[in-house]
N, C-alpha and C. Protein backbone atom coordinates (compact mmCIF):
# COMPACT_ATOMS: atom_id res chain seq x y z
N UNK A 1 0.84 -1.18 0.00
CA UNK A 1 0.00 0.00 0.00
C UNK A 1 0.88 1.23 0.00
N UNK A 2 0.59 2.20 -0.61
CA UNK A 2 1.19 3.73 -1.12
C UNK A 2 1.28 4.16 0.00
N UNK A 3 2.06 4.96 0.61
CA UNK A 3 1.81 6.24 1.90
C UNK A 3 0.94 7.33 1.74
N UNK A 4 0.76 7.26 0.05
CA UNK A 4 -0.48 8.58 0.13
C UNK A 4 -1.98 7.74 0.76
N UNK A 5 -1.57 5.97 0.48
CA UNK A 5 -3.18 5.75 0.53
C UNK A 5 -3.22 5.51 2.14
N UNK A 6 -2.24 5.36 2.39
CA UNK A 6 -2.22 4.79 3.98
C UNK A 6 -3.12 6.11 4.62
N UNK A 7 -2.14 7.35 4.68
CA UNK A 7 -2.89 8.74 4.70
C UNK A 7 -4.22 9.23 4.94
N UNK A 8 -4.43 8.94 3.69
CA UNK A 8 -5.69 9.23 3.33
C UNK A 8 -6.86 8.01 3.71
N UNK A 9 -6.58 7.25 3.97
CA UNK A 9 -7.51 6.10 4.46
C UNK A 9 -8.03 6.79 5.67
N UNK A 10 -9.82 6.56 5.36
CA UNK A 10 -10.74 6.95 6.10
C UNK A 10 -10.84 8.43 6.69
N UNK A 11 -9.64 8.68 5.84
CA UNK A 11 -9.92 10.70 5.95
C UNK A 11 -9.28 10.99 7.30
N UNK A 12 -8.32 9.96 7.75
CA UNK A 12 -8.05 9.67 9.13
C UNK A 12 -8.68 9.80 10.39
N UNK A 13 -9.99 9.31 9.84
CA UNK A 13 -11.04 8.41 10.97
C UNK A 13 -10.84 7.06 10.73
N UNK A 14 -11.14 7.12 12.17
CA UNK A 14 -11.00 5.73 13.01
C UNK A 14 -12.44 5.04 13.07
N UNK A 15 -12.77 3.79 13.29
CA UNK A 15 -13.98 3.42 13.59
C UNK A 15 -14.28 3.49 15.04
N UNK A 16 -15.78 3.67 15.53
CA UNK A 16 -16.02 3.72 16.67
C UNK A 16 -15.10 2.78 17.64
N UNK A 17 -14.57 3.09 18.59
CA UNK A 17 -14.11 2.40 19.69
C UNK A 17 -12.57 2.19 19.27
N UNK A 18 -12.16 2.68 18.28
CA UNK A 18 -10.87 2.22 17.55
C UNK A 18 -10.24 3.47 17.94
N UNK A 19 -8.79 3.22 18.63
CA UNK A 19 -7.47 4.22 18.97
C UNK A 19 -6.68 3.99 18.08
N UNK A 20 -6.20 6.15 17.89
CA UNK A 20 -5.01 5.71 16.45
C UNK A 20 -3.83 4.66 17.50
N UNK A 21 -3.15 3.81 16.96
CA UNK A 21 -2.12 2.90 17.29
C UNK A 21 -1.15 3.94 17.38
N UNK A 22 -0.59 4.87 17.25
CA UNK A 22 0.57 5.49 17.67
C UNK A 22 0.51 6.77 17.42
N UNK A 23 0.66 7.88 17.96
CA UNK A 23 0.82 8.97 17.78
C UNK A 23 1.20 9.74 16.78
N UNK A 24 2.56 9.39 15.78
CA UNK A 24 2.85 9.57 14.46
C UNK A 24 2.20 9.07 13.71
N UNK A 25 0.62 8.93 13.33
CA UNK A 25 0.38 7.90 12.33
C UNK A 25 0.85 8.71 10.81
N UNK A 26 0.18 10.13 11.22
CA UNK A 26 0.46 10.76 9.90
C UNK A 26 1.93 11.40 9.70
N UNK A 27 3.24 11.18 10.25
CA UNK A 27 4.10 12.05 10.44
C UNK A 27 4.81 11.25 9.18
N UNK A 28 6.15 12.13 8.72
CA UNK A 28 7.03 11.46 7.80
C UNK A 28 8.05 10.57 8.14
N UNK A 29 8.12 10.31 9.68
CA UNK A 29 9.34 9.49 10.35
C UNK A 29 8.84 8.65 10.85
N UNK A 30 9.26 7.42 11.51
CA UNK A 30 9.04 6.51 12.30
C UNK A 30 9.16 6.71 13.54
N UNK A 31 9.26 6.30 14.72
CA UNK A 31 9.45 6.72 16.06
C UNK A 31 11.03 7.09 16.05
N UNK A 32 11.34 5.69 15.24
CA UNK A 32 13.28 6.07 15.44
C UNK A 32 13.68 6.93 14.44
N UNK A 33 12.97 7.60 13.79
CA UNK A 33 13.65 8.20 13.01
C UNK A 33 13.40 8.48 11.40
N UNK A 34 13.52 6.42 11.22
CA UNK A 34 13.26 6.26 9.11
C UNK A 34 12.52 7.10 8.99
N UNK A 35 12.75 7.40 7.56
CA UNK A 35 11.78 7.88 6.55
C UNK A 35 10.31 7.27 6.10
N UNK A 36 9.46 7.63 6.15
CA UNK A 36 8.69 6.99 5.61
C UNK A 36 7.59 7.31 4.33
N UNK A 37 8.60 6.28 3.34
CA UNK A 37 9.06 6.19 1.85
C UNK A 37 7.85 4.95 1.55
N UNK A 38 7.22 5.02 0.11
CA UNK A 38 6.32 3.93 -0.24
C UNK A 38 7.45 2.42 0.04
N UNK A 39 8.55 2.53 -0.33
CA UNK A 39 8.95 0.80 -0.34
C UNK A 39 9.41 0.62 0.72
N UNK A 40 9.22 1.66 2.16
CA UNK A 40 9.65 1.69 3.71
C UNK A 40 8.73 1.25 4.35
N UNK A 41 7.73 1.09 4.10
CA UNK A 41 6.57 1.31 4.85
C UNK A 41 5.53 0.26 4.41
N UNK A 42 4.95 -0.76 5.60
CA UNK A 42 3.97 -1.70 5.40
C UNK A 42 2.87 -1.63 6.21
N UNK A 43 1.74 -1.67 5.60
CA UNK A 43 0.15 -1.63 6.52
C UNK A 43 -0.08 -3.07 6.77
N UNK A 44 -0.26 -3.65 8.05
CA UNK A 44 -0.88 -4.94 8.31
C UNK A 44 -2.04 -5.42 8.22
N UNK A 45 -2.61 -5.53 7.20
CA UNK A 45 -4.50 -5.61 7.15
C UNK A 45 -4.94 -6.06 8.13
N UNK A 46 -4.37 -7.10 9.08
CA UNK A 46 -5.27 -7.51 10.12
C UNK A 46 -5.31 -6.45 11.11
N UNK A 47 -4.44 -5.32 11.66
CA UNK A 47 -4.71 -4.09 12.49
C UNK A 47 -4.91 -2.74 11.87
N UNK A 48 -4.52 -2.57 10.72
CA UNK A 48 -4.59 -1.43 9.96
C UNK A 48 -3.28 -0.91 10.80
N UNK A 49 -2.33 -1.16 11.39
CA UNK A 49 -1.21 -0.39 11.94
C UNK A 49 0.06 -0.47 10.77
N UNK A 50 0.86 0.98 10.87
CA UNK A 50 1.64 1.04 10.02
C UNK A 50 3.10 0.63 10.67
N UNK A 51 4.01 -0.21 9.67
CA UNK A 51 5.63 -0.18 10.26
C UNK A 51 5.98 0.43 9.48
N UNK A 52 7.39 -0.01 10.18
CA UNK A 52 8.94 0.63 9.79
C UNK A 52 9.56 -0.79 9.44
N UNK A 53 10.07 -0.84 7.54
CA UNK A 53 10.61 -2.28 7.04
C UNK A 53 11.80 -1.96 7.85
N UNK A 54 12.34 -0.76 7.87
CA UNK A 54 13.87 -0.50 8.85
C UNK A 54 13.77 -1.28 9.77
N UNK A 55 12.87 -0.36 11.17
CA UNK A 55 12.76 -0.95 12.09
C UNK A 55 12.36 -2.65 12.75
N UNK A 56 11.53 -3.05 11.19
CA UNK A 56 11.31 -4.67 11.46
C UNK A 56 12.27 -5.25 11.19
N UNK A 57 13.75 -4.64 10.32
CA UNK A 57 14.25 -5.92 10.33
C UNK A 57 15.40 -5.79 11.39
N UNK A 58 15.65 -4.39 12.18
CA UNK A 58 16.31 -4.92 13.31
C UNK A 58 15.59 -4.97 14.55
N UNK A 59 14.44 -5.08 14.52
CA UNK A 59 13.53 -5.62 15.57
C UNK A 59 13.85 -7.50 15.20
N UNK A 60 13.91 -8.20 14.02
CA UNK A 60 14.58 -9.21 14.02
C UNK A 60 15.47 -9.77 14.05
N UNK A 61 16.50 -8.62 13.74
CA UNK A 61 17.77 -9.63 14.26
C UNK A 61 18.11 -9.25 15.18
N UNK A 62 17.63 -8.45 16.38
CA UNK A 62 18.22 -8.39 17.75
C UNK A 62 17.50 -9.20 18.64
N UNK A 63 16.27 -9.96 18.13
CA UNK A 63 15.58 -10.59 18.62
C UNK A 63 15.58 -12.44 18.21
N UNK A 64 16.52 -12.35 17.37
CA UNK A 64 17.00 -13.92 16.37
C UNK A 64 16.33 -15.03 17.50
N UNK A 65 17.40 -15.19 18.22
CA UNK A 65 17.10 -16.44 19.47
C UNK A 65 16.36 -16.32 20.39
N UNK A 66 15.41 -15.40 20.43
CA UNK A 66 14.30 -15.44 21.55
C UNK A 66 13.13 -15.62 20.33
N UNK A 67 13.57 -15.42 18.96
CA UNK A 67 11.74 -15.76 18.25
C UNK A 67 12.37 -17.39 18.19
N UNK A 68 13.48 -17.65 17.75
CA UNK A 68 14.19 -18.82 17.83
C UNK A 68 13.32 -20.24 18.47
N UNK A 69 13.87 -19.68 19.97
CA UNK A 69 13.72 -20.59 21.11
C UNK A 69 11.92 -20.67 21.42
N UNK A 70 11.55 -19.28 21.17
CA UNK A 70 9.73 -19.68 21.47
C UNK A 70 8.62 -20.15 20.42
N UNK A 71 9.58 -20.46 19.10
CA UNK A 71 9.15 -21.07 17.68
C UNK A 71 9.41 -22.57 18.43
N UNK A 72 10.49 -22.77 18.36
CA UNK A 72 10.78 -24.33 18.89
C UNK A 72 10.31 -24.85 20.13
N UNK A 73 9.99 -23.87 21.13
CA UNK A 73 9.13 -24.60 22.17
C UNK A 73 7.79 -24.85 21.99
N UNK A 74 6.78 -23.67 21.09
CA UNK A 74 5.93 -24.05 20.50
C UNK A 74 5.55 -25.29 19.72
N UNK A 75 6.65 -25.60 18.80
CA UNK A 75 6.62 -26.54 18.20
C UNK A 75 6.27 -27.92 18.93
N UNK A 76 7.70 -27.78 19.77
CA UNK A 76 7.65 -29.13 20.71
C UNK A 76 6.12 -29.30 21.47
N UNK A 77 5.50 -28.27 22.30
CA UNK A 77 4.47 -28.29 22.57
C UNK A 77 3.25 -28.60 21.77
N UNK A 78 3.42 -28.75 20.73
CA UNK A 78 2.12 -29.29 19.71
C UNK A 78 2.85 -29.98 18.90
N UNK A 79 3.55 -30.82 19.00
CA UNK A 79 4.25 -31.38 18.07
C UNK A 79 3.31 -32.50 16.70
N UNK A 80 2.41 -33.22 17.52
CA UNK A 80 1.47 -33.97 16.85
C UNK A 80 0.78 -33.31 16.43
N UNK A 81 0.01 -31.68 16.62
CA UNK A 81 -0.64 -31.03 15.77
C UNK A 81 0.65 -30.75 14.74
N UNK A 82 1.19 -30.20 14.76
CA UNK A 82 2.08 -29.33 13.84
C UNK A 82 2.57 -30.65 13.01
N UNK A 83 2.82 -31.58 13.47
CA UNK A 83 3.25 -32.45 11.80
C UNK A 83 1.85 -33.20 11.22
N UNK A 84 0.76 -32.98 11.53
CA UNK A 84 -0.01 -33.31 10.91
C UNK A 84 -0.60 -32.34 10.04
N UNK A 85 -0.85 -31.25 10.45
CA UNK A 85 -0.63 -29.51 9.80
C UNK A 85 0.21 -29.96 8.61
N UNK A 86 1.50 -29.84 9.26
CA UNK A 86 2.22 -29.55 7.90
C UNK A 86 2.12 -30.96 6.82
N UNK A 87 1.69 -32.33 7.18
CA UNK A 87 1.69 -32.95 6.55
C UNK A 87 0.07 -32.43 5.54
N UNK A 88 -1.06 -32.22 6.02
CA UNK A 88 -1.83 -31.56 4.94
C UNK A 88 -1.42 -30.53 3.96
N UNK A 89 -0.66 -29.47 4.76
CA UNK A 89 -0.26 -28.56 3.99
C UNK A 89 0.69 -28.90 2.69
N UNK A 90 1.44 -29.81 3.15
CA UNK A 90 2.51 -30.31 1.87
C UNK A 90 1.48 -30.79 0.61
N UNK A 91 0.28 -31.86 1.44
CA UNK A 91 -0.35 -32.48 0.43
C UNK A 91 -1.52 -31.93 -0.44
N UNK A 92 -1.75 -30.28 -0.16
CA UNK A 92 -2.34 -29.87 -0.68
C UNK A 92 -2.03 -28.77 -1.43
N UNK A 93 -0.64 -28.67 -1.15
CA UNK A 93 0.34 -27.77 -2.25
C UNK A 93 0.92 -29.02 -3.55
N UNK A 94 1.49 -30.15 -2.91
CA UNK A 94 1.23 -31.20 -4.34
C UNK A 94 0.12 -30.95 -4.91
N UNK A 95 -0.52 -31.23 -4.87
CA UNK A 95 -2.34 -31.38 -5.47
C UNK A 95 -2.60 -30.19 -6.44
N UNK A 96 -2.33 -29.14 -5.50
CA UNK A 96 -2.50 -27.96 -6.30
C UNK A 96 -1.74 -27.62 -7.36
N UNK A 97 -0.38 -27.83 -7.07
CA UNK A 97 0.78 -27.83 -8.07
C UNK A 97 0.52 -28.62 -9.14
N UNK A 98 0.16 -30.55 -9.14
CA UNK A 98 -0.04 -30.80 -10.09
C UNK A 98 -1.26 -30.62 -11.19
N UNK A 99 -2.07 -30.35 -10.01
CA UNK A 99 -3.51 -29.87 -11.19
C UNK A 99 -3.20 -28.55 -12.20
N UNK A 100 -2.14 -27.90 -11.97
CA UNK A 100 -1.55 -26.49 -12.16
C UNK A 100 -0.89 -27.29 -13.57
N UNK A 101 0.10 -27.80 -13.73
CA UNK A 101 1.07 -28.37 -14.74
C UNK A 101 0.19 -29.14 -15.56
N UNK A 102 -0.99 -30.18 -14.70
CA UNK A 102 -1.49 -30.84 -15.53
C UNK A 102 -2.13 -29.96 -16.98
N UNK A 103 -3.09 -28.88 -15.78
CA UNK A 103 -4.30 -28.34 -17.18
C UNK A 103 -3.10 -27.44 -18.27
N UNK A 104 -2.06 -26.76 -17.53
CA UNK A 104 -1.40 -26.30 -18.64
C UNK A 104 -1.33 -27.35 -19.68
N UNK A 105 -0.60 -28.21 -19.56
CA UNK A 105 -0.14 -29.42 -20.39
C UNK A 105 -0.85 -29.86 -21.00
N UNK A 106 -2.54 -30.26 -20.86
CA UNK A 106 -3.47 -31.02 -21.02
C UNK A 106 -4.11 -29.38 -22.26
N UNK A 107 -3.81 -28.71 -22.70
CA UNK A 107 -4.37 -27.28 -23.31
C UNK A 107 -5.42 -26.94 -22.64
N UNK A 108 -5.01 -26.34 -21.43
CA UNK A 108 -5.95 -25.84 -20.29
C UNK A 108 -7.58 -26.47 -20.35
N UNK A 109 -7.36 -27.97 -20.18
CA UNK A 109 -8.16 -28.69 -19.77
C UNK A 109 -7.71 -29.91 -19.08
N UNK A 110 -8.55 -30.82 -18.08
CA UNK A 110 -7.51 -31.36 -17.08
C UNK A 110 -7.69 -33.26 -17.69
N UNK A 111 -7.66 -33.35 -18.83
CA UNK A 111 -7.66 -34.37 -19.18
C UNK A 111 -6.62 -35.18 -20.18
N UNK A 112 -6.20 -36.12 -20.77
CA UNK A 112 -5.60 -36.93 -21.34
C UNK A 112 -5.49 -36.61 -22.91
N UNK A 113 -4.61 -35.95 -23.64
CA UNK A 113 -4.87 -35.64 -24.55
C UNK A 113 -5.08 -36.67 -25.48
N UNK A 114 -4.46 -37.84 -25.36
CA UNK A 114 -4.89 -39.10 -26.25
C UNK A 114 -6.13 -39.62 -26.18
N UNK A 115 -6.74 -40.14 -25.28
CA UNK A 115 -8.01 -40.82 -25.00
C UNK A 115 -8.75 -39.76 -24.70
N UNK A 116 -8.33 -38.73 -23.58
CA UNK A 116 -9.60 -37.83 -23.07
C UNK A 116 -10.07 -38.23 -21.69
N UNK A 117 -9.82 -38.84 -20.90
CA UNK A 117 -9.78 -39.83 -19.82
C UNK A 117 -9.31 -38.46 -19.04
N UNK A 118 -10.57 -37.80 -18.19
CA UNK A 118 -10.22 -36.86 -16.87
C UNK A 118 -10.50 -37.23 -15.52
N UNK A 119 -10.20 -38.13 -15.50
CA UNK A 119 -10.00 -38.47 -14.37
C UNK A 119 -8.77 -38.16 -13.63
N UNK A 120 -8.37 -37.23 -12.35
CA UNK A 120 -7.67 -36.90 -12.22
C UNK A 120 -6.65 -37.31 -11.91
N UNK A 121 -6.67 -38.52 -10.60
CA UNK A 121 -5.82 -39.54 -10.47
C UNK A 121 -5.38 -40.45 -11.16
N UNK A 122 -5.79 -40.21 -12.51
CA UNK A 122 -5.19 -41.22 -13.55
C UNK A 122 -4.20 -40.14 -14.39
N UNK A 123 -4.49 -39.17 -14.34
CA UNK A 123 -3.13 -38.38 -15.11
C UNK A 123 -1.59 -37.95 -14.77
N UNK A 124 -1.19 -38.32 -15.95
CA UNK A 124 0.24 -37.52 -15.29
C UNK A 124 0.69 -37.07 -16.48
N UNK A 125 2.45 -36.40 -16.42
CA UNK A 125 3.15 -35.68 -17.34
C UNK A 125 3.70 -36.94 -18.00
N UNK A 126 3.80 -36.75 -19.27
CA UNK A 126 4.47 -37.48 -20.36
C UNK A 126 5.43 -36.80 -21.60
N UNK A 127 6.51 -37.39 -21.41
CA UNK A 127 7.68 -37.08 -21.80
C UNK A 127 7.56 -36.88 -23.65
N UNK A 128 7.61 -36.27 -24.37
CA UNK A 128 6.59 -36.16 -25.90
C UNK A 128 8.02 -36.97 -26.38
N UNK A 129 8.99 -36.51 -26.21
CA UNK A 129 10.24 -37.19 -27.12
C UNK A 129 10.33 -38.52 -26.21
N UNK A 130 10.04 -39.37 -25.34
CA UNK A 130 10.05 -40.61 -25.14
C UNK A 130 11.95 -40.67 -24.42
N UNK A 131 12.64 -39.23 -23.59
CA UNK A 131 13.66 -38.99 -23.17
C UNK A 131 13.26 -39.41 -21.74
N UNK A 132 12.35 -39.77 -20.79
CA UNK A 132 12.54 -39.50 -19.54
C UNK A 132 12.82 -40.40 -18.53
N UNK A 133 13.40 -41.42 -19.04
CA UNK A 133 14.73 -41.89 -18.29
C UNK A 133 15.53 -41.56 -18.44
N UNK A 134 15.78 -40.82 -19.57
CA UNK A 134 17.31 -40.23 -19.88
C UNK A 134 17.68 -39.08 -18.69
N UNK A 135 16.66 -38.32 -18.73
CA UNK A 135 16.12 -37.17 -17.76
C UNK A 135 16.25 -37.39 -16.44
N UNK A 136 15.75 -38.49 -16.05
CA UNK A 136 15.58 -38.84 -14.39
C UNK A 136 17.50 -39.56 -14.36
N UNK A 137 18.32 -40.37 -14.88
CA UNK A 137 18.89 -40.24 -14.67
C UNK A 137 20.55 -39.18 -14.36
N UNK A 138 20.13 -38.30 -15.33
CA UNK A 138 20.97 -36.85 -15.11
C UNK A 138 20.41 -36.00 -14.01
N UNK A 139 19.30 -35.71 -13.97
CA UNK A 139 19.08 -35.26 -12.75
C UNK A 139 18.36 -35.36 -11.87
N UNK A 140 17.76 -36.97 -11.56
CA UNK A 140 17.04 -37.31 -10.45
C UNK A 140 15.19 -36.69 -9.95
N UNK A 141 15.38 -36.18 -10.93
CA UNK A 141 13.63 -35.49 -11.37
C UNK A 141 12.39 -36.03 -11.01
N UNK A 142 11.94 -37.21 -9.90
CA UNK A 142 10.87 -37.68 -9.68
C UNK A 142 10.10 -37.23 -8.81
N UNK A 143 8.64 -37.68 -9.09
CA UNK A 143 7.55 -37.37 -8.18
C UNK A 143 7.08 -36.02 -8.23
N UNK A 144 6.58 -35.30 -7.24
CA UNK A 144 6.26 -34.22 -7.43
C UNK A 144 6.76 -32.89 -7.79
N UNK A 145 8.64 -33.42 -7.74
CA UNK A 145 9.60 -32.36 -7.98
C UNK A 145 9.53 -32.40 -9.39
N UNK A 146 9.36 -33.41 -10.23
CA UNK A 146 9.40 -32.81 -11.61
C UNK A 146 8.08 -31.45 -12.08
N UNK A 147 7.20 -31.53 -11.29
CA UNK A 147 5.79 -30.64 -11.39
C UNK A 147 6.26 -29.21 -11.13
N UNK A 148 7.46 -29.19 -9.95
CA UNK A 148 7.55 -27.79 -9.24
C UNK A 148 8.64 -27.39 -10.60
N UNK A 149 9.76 -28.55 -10.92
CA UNK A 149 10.70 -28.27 -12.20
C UNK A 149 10.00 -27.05 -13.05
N UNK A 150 8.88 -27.86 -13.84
CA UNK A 150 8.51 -27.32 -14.84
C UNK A 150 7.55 -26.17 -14.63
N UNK A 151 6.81 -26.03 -13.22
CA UNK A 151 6.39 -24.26 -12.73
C UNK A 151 7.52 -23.72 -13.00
N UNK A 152 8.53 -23.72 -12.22
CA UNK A 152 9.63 -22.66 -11.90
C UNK A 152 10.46 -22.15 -13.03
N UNK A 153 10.14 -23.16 -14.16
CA UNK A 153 10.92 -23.10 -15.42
C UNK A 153 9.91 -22.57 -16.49
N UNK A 154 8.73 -22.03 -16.06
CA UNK A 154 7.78 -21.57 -17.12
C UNK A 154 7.77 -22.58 -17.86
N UNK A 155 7.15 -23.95 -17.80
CA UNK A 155 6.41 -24.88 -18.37
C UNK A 155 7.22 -25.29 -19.75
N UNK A 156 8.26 -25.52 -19.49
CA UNK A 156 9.37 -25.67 -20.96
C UNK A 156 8.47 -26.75 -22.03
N UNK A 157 8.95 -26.51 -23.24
CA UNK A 157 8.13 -27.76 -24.28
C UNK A 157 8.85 -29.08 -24.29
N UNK A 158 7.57 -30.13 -24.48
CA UNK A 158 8.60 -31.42 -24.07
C UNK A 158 7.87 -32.61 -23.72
N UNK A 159 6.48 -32.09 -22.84
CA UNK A 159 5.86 -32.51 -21.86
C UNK A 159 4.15 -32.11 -22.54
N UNK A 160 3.86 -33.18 -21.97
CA UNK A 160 2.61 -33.26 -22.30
C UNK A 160 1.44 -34.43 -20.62
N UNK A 161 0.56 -33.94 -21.31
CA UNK A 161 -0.74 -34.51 -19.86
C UNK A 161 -1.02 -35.58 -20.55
N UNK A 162 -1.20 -36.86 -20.57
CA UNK A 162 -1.68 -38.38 -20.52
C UNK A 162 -1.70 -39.43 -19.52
N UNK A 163 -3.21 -40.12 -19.54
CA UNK A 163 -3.31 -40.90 -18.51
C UNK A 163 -2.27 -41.94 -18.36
N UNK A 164 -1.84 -42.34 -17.48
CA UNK A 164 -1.09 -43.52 -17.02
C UNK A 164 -0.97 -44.92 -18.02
N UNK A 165 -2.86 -45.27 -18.53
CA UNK A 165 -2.74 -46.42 -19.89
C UNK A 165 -1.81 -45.85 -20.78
N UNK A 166 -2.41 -44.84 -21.43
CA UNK A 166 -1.60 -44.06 -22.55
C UNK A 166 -0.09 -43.76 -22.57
N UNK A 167 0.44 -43.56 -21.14
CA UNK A 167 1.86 -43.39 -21.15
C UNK A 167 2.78 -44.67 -21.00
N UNK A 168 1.94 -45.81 -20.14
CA UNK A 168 2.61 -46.85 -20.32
C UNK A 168 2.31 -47.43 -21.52
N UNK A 169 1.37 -47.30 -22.35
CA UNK A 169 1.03 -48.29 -23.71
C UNK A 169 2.49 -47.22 -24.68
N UNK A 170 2.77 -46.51 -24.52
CA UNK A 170 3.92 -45.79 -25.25
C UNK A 170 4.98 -46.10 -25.05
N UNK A 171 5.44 -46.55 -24.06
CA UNK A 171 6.57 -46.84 -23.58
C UNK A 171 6.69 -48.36 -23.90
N UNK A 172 5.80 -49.16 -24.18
CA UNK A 172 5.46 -49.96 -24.27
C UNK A 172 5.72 -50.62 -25.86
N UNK A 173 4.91 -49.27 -26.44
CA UNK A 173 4.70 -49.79 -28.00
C UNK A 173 6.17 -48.81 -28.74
N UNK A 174 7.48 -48.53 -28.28
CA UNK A 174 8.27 -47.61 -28.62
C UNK A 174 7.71 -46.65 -29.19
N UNK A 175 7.05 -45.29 -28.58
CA UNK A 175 6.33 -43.92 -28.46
C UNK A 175 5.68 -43.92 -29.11
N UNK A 176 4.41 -44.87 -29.42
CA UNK A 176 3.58 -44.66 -30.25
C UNK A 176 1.98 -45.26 -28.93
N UNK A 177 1.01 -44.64 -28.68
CA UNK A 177 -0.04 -45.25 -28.09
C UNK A 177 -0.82 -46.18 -28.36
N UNK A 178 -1.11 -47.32 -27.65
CA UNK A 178 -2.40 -47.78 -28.70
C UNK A 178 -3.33 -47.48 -29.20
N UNK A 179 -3.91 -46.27 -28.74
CA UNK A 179 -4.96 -45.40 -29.05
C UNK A 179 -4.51 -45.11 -30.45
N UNK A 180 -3.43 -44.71 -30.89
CA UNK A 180 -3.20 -43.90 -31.79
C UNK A 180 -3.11 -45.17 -33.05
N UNK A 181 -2.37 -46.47 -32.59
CA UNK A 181 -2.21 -47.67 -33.00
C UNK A 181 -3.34 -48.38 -33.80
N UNK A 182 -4.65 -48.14 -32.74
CA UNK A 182 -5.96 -48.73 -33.32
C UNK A 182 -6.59 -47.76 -34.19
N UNK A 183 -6.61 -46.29 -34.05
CA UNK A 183 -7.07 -45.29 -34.95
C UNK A 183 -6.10 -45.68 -36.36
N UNK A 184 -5.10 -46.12 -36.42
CA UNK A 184 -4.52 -45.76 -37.75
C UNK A 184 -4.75 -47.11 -38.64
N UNK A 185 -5.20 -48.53 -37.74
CA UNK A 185 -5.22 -49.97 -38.26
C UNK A 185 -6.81 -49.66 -38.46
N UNK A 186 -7.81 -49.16 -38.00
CA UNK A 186 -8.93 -48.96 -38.61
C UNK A 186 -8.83 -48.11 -40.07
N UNK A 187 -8.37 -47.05 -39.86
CA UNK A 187 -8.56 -45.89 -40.92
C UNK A 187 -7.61 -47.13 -42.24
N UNK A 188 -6.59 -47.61 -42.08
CA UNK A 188 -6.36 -48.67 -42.68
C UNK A 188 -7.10 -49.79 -43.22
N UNK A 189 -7.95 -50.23 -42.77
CA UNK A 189 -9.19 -51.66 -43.17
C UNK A 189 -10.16 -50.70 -44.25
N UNK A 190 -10.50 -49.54 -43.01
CA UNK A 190 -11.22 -49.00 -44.13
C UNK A 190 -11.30 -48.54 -45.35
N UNK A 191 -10.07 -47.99 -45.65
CA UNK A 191 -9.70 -47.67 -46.89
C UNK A 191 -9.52 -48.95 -47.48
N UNK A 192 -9.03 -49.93 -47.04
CA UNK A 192 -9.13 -51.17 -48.30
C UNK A 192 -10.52 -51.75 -48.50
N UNK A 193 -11.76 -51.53 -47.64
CA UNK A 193 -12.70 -52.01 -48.11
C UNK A 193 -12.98 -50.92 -48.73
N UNK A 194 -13.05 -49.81 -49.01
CA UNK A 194 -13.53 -48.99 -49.70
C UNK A 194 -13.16 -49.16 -50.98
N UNK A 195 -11.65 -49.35 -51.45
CA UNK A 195 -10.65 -49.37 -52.55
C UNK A 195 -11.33 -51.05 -53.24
């Protein structure tokens, strides 16, 4: 948020029962001193109170081992909440991540480009040049880290969305699907009964 908008927010009214948080709200300095510059200065939406980025970051490092030590006692104190927490949290940043790579891949739809098969737990990334063992052995690329790979890398070309049949029937049939296998042995019969 701007310092003009901080300012000007609510014409500097307060809501009923609400105290300005500090005496300088409108001044150009901080208590200690900073300036307060648009890329100095942060509003906390949950209090509407303004800092000092100065002042927060040596409010943190003179404070290192006391946020330290009461992070880690916390921890220890909920320990069975907190790894079950973070075990959802991991599994719903996978999830999200791959539904993310999938629909890119899939031409922003979340299905199988060979068959069409959206079912979600049946999809994954498929290697278009038929390289990705070559791949996993240079750089160890499995599981959900190949998904974050190709976010972080702006979705490089290469890769494509197909269900699990489709990627193993490729690997299978040296990069060709059966899907694609039976479409071309029909369109084949047919033209000879036609001919």
């Amino acid at each position: 948020m701007l310092l003009s908008e901080v300012k000007t927010k609510n014409n500097g009214q307060f809501k009923k029962g609400q105290i300005p948080h500090n005496k300088n709200y409108h001044s150009l300095t901080c208590k200690r001193g900073h300036a307060r510059t648009n890329e100095n200065i942060w509003l906390n939406p949950k209090d509407n109170r303004i800092y000092c980025r100065v002042c927060w970051k040596i409010r943190a490092e003179t404070n290192r081992e006391k946020n330290r030590l009461t992070a880690r006692n916390a921890y220890h104190r909920n320990k069975h909440i907190t790894k079950t927490l973070r075990r959802i949290q991991g599994i719903r940043y996978t999830d999200k991540l791959k539904r993310e790579v999938l629909q890119f891949y899939g031409n922003n739809k979340l299905a199988c480009l060979c068959c069409g098969e959206n079912t979600y737990e049946f999809l994954t990334i498929d290697h278009i040049n038929n390289n990705g063992s070559q791949e996993r052995k240079l750089v160890r690329r499995t599981g959900h880290n190949i998904y974050r790979y190709l976010r972080k890398n702006n979705f490089p070309i290469g890769y494509q969305t197909l269900c699990f049949n489709c990627n193993s029937g490729k690997q299978i049939n040296k990069g060709i699907c059966p899907h694609k296998m039976l479409t071309e042995i029909n369109i084949h019969k047919t033209w000879w009964k036609v001919n």
